[in-house]
C-alpha atoms as a PDB file:
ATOM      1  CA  UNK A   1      94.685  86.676  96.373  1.00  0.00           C
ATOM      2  CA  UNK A   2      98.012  85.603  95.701  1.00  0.00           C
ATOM      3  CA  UNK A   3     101.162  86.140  98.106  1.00  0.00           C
ATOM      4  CA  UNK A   4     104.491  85.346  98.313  1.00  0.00           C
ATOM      5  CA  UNK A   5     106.065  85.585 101.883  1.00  0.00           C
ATOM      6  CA  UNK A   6     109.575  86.093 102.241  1.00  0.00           C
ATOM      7  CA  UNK A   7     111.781  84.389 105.396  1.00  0.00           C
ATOM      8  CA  UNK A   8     114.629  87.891 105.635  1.00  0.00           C
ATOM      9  CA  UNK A   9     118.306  86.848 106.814  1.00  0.00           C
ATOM     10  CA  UNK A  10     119.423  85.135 103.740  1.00  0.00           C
ATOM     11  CA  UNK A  11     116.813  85.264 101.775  1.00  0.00           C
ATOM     12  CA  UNK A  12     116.027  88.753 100.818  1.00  0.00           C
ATOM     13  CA  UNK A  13     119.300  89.765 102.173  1.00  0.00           C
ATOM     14  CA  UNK A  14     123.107  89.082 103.306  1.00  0.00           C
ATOM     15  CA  UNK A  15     123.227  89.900 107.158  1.00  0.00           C
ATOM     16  CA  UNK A  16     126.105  87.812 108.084  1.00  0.00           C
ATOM     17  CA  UNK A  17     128.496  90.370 108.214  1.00  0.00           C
ATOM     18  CA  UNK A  18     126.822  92.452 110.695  1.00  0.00           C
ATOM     19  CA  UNK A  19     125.328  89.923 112.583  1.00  0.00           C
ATOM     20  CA  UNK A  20     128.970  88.281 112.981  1.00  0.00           C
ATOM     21  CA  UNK A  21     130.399  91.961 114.345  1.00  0.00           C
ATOM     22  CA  UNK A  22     127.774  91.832 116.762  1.00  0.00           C
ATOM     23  CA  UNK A  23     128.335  88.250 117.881  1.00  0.00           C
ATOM     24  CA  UNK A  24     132.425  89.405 118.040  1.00  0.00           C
ATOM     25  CA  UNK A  25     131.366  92.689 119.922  1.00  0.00           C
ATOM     26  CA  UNK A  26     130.414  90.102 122.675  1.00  0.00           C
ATOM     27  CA  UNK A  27     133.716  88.373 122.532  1.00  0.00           C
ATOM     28  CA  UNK A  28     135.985  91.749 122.664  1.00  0.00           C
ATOM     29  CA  UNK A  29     134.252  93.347 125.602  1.00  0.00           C
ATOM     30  CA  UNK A  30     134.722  89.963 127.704  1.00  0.00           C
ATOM     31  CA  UNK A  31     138.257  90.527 126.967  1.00  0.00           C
ATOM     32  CA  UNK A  32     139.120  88.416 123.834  1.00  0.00           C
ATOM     33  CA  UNK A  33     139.377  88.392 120.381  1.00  0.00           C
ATOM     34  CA  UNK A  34     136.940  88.006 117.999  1.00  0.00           C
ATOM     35  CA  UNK A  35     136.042  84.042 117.374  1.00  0.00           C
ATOM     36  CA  UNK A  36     133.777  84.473 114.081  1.00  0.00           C
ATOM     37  CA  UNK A  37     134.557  85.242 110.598  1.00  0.00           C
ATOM     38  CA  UNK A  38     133.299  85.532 107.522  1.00  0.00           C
ATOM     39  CA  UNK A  39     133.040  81.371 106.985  1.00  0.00           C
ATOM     40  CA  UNK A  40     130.456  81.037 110.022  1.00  0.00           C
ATOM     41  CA  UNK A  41     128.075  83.135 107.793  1.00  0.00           C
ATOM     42  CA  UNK A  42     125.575  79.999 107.952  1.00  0.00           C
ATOM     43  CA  UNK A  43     125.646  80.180 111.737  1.00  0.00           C
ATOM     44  CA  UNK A  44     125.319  83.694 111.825  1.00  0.00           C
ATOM     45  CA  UNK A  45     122.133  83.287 109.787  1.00  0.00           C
ATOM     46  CA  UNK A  46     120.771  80.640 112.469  1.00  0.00           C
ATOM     47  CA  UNK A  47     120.713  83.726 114.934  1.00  0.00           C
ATOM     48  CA  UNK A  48     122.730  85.294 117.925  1.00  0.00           C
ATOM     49  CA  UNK A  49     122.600  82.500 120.239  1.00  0.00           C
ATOM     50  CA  UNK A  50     123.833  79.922 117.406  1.00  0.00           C
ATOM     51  CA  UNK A  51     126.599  82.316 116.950  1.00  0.00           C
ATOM     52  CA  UNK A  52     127.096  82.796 120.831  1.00  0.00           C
ATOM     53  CA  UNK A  53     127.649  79.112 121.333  1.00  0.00           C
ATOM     54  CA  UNK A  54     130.117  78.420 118.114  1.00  0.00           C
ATOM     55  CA  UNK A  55     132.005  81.445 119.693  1.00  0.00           C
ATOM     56  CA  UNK A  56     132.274  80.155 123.107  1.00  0.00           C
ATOM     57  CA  UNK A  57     132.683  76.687 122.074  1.00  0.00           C
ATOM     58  CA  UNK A  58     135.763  78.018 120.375  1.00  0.00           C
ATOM     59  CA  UNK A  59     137.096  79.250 123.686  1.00  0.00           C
ATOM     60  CA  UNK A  60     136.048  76.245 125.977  1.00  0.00           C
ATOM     61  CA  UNK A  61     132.549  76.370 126.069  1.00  0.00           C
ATOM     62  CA  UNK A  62     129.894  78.372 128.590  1.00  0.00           C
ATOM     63  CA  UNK A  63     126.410  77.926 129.997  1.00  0.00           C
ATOM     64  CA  UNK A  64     123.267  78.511 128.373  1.00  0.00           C
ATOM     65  CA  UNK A  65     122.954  81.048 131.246  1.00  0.00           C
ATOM     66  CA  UNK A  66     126.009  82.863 130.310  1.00  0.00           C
ATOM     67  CA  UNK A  67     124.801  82.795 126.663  1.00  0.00           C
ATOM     68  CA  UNK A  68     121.747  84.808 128.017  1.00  0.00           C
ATOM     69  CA  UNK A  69     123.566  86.903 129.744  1.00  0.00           C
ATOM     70  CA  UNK A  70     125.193  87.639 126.350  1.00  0.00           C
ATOM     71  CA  UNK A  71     122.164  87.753 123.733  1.00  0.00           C
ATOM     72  CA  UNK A  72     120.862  91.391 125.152  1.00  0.00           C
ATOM     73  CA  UNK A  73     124.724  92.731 124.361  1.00  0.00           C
ATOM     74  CA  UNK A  74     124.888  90.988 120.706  1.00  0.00           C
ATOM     75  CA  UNK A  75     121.240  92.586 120.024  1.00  0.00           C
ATOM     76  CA  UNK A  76     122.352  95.993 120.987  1.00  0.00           C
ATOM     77  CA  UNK A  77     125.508  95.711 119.249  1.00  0.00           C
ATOM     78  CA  UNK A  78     123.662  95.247 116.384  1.00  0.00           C
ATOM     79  CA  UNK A  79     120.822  97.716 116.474  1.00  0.00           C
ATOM     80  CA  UNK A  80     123.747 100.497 116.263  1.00  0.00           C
ATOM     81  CA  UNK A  81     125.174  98.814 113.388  1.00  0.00           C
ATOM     82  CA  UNK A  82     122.742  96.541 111.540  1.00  0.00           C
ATOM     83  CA  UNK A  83     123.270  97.888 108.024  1.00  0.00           C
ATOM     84  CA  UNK A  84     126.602  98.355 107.648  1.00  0.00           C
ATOM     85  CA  UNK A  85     127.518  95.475 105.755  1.00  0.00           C
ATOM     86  CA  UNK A  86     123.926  94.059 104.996  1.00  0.00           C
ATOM     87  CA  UNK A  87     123.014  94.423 101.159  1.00  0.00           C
ATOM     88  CA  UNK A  88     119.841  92.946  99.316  1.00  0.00           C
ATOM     89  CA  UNK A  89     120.936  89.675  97.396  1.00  0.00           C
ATOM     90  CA  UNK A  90     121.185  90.318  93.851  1.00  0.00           C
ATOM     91  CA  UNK A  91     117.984  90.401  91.556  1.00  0.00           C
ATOM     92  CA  UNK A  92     115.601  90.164  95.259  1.00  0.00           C
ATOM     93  CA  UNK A  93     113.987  94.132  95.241  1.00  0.00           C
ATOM     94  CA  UNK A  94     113.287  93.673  91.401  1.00  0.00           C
ATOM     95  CA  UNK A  95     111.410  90.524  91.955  1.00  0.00           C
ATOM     96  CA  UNK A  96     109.367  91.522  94.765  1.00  0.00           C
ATOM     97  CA  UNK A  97     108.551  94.889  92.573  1.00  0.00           C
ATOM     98  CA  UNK A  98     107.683  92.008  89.957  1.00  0.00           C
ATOM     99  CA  UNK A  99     105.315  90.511  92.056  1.00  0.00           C
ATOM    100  CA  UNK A 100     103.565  93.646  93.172  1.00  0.00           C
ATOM    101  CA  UNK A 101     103.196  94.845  89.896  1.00  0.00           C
ATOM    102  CA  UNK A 102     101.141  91.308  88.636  1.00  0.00           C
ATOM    103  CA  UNK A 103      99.192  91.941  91.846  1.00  0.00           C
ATOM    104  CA  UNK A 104     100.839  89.578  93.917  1.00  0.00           C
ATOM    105  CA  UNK A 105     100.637  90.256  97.501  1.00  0.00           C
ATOM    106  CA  UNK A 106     104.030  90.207  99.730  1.00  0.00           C
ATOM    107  CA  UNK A 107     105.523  90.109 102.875  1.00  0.00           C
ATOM    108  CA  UNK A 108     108.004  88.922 105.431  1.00  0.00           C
ATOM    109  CA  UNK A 109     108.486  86.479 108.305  1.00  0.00           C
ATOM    110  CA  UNK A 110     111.186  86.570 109.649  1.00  0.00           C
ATOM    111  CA  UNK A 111     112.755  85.248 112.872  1.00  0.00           C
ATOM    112  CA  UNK A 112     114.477  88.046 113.494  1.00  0.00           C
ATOM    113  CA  UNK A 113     112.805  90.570 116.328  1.00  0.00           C
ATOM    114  CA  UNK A 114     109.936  92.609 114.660  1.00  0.00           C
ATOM    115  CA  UNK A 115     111.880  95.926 115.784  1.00  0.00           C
ATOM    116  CA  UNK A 116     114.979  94.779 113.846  1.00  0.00           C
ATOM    117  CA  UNK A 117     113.852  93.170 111.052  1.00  0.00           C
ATOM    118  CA  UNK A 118     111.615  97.088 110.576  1.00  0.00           C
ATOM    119  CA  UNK A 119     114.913  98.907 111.279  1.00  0.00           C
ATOM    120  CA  UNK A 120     116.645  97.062 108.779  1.00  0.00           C
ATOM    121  CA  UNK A 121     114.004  97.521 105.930  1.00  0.00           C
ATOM    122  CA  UNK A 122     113.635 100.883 106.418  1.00  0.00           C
ATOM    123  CA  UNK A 123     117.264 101.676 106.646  1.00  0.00           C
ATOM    124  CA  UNK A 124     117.542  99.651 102.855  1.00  0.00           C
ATOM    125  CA  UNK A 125     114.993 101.738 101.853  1.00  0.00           C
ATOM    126  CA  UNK A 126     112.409  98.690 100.912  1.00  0.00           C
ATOM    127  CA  UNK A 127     110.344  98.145 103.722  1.00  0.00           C
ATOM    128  CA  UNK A 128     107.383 100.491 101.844  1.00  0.00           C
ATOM    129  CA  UNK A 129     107.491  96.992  99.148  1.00  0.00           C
ATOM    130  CA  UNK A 130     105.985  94.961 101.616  1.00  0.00           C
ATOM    131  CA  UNK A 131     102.455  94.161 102.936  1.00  0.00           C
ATOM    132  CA  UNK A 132     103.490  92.971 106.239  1.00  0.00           C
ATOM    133  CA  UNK A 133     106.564  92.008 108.437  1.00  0.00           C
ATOM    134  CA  UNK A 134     106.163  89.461 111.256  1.00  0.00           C
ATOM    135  CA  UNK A 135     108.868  88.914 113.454  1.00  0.00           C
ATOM    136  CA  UNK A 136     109.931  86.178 116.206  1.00  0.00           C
ATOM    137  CA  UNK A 137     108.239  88.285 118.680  1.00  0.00           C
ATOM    138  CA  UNK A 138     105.514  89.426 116.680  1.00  0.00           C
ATOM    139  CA  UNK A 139     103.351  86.897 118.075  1.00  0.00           C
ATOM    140  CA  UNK A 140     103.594  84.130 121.125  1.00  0.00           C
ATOM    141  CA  UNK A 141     105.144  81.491 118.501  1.00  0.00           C
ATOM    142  CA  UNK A 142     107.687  81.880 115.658  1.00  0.00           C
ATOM    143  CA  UNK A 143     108.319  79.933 112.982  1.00  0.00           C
ATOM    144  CA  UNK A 144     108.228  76.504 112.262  1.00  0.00           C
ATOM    145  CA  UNK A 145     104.979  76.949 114.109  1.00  0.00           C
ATOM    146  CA  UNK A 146     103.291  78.159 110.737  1.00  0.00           C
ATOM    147  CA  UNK A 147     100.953  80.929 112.907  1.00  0.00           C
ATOM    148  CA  UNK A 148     103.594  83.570 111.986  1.00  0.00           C
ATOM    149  CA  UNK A 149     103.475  82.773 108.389  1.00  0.00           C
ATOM    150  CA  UNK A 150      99.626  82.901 108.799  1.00  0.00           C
ATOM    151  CA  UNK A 151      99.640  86.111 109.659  1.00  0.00           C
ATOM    152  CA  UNK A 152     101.946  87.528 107.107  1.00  0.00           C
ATOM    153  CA  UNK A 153      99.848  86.676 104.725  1.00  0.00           C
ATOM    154  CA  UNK A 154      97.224  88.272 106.311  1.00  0.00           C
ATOM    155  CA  UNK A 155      98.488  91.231 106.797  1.00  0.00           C
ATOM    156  CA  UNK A 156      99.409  91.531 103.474  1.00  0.00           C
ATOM    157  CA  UNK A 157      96.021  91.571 102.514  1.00  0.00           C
ATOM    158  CA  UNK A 158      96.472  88.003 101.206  1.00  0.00           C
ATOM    159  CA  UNK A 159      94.709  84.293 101.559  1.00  0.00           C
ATOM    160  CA  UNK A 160      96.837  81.179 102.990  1.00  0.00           C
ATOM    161  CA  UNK A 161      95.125  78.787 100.604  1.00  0.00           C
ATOM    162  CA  UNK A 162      97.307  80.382  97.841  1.00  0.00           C
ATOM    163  CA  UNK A 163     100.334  81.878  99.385  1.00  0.00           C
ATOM    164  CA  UNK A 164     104.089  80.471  99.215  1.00  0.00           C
ATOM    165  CA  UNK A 165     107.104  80.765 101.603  1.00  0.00           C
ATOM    166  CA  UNK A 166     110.555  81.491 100.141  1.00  0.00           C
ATOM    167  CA  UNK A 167     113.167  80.479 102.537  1.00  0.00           C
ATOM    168  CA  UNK A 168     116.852  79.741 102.790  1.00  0.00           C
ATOM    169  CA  UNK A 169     116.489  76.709 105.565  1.00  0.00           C
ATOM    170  CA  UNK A 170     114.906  73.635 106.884  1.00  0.00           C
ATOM    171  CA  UNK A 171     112.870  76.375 109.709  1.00  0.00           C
ATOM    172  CA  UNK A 172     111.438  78.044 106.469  1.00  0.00           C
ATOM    173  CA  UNK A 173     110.762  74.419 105.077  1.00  0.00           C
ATOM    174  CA  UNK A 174     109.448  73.164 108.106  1.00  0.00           C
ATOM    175  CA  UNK A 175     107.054  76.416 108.132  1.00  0.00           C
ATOM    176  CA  UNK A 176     105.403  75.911 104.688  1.00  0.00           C
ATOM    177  CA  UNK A 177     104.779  72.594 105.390  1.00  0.00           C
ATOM    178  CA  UNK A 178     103.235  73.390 108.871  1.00  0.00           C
ATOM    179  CA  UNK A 179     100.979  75.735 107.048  1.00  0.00           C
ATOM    180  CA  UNK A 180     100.358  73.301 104.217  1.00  0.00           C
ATOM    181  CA  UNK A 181     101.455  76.128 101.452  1.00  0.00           C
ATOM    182  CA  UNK A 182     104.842  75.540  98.598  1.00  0.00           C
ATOM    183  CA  UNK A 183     108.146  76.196  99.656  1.00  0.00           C
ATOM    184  CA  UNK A 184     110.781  77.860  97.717  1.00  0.00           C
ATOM    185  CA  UNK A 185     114.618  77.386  99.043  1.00  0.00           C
ATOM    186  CA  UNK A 186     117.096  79.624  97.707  1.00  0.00           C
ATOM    187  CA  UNK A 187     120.250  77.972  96.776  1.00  0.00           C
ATOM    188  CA  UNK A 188     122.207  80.894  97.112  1.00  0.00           C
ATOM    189  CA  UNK A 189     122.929  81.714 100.979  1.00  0.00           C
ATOM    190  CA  UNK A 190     125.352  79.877 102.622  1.00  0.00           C
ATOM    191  CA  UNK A 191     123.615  76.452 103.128  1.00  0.00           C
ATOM    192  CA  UNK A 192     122.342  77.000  99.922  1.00  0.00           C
ATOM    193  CA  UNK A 193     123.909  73.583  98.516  1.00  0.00           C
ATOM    194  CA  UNK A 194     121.911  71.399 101.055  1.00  0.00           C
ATOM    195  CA  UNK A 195     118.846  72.855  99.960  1.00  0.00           C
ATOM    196  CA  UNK A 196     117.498  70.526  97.423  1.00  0.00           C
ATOM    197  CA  UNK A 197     117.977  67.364 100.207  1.00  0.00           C
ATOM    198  CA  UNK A 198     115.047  69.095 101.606  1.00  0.00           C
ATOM    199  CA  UNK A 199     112.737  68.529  99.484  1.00  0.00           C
ATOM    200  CA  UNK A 200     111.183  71.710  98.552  1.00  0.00           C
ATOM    201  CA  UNK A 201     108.670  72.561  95.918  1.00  0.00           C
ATOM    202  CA  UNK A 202     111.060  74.282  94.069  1.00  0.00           C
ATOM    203  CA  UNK A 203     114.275  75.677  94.008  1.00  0.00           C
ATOM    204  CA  UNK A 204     115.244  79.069  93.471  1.00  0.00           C
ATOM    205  CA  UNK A 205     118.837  79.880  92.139  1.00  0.00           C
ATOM    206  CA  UNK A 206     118.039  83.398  90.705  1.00  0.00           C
ATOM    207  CA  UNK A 207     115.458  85.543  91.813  1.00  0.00           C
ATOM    208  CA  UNK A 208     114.634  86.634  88.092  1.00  0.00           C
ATOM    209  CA  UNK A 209     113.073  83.282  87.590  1.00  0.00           C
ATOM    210  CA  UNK A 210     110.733  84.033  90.789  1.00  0.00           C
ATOM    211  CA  UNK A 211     107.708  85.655  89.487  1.00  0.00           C
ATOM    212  CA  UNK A 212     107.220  82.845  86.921  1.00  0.00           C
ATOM    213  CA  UNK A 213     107.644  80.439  89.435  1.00  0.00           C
ATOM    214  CA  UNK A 214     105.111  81.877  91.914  1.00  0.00           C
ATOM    215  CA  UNK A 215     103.057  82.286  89.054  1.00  0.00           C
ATOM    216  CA  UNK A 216     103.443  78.478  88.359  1.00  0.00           C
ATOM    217  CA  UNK A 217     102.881  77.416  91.957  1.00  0.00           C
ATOM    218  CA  UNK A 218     100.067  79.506  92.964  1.00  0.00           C
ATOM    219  CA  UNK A 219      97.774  78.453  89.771  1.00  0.00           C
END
């Protein structure tokens, strides 16, 4: 069976807007401003500590123990506000509908927490278009070990030996080539333009041209 699995945060979908609010909620109740804006999207898409550590860097640095300290604050800060800003790149829920129709098989792997990454998808309204959603603590690993992407698949009701990751970074890269399956980077996130020194299988610029693509890949 055929499947396409789908890495989330800027991928499927924008989050750096309320991932960055979170990160700056952080900031504000230690007493300063906020130290992110909308041009560290890419680091917000690399996660809360990434975005922890370009914040504090930006007001003299702090210790990987006061980043922990900080990670359980940015995660609640954005569980009460994780959709606000978030919207579904262009072109992404009519692809994956696509897909399903021609009896493709989908899901997600994300490394975002399974209880976030669930929230969010069900907030969108989409999460009913996917077989399966495996998060970073879905299982004792997360990606680029490819067991996460392993199990997407099967969860999805699908078979590794002719599945596909779509991706937005060299993790998601790194991941389909740990689990010896295609990769497809999209070139439109924010670190979309050093996508193609990666080296993927393909490139994806607009997610119309997806289903012909998997199609072509998964022969």
């Amino acid at each position: 069976m055929r499947t396409v699995i789908f890495d989330l945060d800027g991928t499927l979908a924008d989050t750096s807007g309320d991932l960055l609010a979170a990160a700056n909620a952080c900031f504000i109740g230690l007493g300063h401003g906020p130290q992110l804006g909308p041009q560290d999207a890419g680091t917000a898409l690399r996660g809360g500590r990434a975005m922890l550590r370009l914040g504090f860097s930006r007001l003299g640095g702090a210790t990987e123990a006061e980043i922990d300290i900080q990670y359980p604050v940015l995660l609640q800060a954005y569980a009460k506000n994780i959709d606000t800003h978030t919207v579904m790149y262009p072109g992404a829920i009519e692809a994956v509908k696509t897909l399903n129709s021609q009896g493709v098989k989908v899901g997600i792997c994300t490394n975002k927490p399974e209880g976030l990454a669930e929230t969010l998808m069900q907030n969108l309204g989409v999460r009913d278009l996917f077989g399966s959603l495996i998060g970073a603590d879905t299982l004792p690993v997360r990606k680029p070990d490819p067991a996460p992407f392993h199990e997407a698949v099967a969860r999805a009701g699908g078979d590794s030996r002719r599945a596909l990751l779509v991706g937005d970074s060299d993790t998601d890269h790194s991941t389909a080539r740990a689990a010896g399956v295609p990769s497809v980077l999209v070139t439109f996130g924010p670190a979309g333009g050093d996508m193609a020194a990666l080296q993927p299988d393909a490139l994806l610029s607009d997610f119309a041209d997806l289903p012909d693509l998997a199609a072509h890949l998964l022969t």
